[in-house]
Protein backbone atom coordinates (compact mmCIF):
# COMPACT_ATOMS: atom_id res chain seq x y z
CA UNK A 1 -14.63 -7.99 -42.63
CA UNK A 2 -15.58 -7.51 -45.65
CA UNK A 3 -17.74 -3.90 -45.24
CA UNK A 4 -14.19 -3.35 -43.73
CA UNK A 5 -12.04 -3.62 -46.89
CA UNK A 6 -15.05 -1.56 -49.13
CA UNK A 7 -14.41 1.24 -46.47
CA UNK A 8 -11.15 1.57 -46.69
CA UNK A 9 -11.66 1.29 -50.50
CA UNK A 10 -13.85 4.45 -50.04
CA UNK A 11 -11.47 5.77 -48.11
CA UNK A 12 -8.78 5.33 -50.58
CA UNK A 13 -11.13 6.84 -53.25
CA UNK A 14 -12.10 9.70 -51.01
CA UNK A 15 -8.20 10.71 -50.47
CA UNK A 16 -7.56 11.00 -54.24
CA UNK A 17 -10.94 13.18 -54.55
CA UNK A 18 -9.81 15.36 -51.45
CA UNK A 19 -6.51 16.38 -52.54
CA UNK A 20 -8.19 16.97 -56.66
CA UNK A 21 -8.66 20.94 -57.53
CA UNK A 22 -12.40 20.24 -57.78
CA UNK A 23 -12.51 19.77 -53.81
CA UNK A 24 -13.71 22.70 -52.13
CA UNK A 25 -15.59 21.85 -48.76
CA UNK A 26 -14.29 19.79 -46.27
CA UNK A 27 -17.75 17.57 -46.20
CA UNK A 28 -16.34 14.59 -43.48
CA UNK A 29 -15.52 16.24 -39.67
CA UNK A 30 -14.24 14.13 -36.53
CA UNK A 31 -17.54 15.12 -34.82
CA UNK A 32 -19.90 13.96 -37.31
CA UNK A 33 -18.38 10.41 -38.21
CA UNK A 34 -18.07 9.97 -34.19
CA UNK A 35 -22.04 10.62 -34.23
CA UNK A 36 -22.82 8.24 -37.26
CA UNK A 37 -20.69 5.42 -35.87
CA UNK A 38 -21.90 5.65 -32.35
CA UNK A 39 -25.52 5.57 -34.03
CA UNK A 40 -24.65 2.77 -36.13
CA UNK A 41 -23.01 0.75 -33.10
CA UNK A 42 -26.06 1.20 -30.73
CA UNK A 43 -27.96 -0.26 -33.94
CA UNK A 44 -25.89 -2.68 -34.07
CA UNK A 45 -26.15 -3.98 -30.37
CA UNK A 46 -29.85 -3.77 -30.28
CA UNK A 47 -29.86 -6.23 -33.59
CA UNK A 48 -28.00 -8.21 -32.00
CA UNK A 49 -29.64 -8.63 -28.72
CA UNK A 50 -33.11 -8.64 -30.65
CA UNK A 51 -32.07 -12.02 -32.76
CA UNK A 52 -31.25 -13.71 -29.35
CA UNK A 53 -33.77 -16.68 -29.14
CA UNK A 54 -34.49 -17.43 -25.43
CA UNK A 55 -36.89 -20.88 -26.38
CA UNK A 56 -33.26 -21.95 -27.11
CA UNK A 57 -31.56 -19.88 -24.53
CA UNK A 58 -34.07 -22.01 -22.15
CA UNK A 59 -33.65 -25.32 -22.84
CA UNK A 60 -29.31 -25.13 -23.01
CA UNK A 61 -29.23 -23.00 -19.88
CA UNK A 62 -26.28 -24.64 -17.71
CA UNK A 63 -24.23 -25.70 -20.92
CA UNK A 64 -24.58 -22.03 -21.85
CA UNK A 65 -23.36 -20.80 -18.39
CA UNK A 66 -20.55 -23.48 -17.78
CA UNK A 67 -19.20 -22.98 -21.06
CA UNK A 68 -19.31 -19.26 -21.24
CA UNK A 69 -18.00 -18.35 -17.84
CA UNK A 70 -14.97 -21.18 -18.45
CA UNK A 71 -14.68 -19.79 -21.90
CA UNK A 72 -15.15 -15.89 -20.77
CA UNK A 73 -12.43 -16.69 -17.90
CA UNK A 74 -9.95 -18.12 -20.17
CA UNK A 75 -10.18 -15.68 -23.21
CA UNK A 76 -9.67 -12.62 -20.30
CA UNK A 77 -6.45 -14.10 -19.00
CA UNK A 78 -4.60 -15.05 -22.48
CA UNK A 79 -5.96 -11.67 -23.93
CA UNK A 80 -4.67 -9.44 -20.91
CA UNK A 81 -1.45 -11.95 -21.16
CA UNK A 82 -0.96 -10.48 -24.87
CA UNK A 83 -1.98 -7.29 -24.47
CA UNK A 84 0.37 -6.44 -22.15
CA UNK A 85 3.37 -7.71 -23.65
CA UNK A 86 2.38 -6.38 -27.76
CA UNK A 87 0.62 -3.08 -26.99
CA UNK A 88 2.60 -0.16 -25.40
CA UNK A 89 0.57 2.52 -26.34
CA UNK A 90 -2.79 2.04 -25.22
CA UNK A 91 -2.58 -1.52 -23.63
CA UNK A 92 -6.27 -0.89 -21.64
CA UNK A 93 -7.84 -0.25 -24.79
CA UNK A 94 -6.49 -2.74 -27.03
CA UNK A 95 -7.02 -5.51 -24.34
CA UNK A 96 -10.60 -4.73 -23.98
CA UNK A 97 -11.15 -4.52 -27.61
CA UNK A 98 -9.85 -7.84 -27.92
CA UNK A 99 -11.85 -8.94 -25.59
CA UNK A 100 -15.16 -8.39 -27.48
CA UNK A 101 -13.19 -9.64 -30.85
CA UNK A 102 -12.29 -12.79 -29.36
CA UNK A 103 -15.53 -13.27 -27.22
CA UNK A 104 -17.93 -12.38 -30.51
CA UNK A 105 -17.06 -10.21 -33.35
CA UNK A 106 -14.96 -6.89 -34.51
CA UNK A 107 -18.40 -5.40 -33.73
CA UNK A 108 -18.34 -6.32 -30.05
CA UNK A 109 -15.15 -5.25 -29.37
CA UNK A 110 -15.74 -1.63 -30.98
CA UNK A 111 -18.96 -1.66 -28.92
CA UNK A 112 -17.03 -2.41 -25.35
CA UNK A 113 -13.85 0.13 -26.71
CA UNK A 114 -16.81 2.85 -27.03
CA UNK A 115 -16.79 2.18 -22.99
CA UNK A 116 -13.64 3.06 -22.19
CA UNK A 117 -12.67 5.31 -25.30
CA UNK A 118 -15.87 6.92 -26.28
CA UNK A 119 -14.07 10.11 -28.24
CA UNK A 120 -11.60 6.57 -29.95
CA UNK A 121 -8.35 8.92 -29.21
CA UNK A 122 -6.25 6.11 -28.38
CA UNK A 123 -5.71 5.18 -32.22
CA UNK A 124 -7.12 1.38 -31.08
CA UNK A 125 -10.08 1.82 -33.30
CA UNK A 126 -8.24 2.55 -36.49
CA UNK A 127 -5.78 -0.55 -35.17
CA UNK A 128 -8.65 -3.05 -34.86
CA UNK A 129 -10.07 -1.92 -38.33
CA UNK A 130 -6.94 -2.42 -40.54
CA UNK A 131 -5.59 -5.35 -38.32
CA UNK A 132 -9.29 -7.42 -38.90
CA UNK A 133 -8.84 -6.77 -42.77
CA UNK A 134 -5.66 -8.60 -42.30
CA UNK A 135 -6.85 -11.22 -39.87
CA UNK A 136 -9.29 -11.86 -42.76
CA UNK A 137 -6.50 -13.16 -44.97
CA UNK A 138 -4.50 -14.71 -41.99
CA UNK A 139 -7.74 -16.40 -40.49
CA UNK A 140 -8.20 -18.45 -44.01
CA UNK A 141 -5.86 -21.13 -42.96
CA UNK A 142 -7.83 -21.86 -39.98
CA UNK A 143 -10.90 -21.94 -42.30
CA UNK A 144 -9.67 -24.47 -44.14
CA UNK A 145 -8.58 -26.57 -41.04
CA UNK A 146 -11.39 -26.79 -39.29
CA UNK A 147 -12.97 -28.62 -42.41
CA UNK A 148 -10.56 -31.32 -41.54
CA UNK A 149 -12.61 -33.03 -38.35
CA UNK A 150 -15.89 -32.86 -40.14
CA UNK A 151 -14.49 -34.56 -43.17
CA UNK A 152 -13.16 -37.14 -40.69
CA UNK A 153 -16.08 -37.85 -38.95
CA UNK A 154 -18.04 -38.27 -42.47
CA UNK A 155 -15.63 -40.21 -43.98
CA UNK A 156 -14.95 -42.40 -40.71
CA UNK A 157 -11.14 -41.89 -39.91
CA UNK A 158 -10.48 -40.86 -36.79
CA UNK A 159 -6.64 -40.44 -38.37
CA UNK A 160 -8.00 -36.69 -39.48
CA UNK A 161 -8.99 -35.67 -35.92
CA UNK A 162 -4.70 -36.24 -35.90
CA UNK A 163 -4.25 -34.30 -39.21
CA UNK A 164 -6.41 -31.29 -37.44
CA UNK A 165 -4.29 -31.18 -33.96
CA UNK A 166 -0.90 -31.32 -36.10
CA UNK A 167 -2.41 -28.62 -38.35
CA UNK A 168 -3.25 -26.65 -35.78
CA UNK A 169 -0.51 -27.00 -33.82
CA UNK A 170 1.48 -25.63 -37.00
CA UNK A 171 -0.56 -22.97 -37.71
CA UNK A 172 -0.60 -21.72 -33.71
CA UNK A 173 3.42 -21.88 -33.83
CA UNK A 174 3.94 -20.14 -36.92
CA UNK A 175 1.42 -17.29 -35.59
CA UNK A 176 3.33 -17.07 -32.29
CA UNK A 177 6.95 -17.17 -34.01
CA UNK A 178 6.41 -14.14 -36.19
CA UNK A 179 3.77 -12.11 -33.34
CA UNK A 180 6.74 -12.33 -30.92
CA UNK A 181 9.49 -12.32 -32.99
CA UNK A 182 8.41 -8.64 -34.23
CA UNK A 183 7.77 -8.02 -30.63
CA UNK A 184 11.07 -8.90 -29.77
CA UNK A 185 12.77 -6.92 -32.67
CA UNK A 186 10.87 -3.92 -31.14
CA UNK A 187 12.05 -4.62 -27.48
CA UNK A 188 16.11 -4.94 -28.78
CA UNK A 189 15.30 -1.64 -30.97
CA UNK A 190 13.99 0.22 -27.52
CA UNK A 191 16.96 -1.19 -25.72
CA UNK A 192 19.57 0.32 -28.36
């Protein structure tokens, strides 16, 4: 999240440079940033499949599996739920990248849009860029609630575990109330 908001600092920086009188050659082309970010993705997986330990892996086997297919079967159908009713342009591609954001990081969900949008035409790339930079500021609430439990349990009153579901609850409402409510602005604005 945070490489994300020093790129689009650069970016920012970069614009003002572009349009100076000193700028002369167009250095940045479509072809070469595809090339350096699909290098830098297929890095990325490779990490991230080398710092898998299996010794642990082993031992948690069936928790792993039960969990992850439950988990993997529940995040598909809420995230194809959404997709299809916020995304009208693109819905495919913004369903699986939210797939991979939900199920692991903005990384992983770049890495499975490459799969389906290798050329990133659809625009969902720059979407899921800007929109985690603000999912960084809107994801700080939850941060701070899911302190609440552990404090609970340390400080022995169960009463927290209550002051976490309310909180939650809250913060999930308020989320859905203003997601949908723009939603539904944009469906009555169609209509008219």
């Amino acid at each position: 999240m945070i490489g994300v908001l020093f790129a689009m600092a650069f970016r920012a920086l970069y614009e003002k440079v572009r349009k100076s009188e000193k700028y002369e050659i167009e250095y940045m082309n479509d072809f070469l940033l595809q090339r350096i970010g699909g290098g830098v993705f297929d890095f990325m997986v490779a990490a991230s499949i080398a710092g898998i330990s299996f010794t642990v892996i082993q031992e948690y086997i069936w928790p792993i599996i039960i969990l992850t297919t439950i988990g993997g079967f529940f995040t598909a159908g809420y995230t194809i739920w959404f997709g299809k009713r916020i995304y009208e342009k693109a819905p495919l591609e913004h369903i699986v990248t939210f797939f991979g954001m939900h199920t692991g990081t903005l990384s992983t969900g770049m890495a499975l849009l490459r799969e389906v949008d290798p050329t990133f035409e659809s625009g969902t790339a720059e979407d899921m860029v800007f929109g985690s930079g603000l999912a960084l500021f809107l994801g700080i609430p939850m941060l701070i609630l899911l302190n609440i439990p552990i404090l609970g349990y340390r400080m022995g009153q169960p009463i927290y575990y209550l002051y976490f579901i309310l909180g939650l609850a809250a913060y999930i409402g308020a989320m859905y109330f203003f997601w949908f409510r723009k939603a539904k602005i944009r469906g009555k604005e169609k209509k008219s």
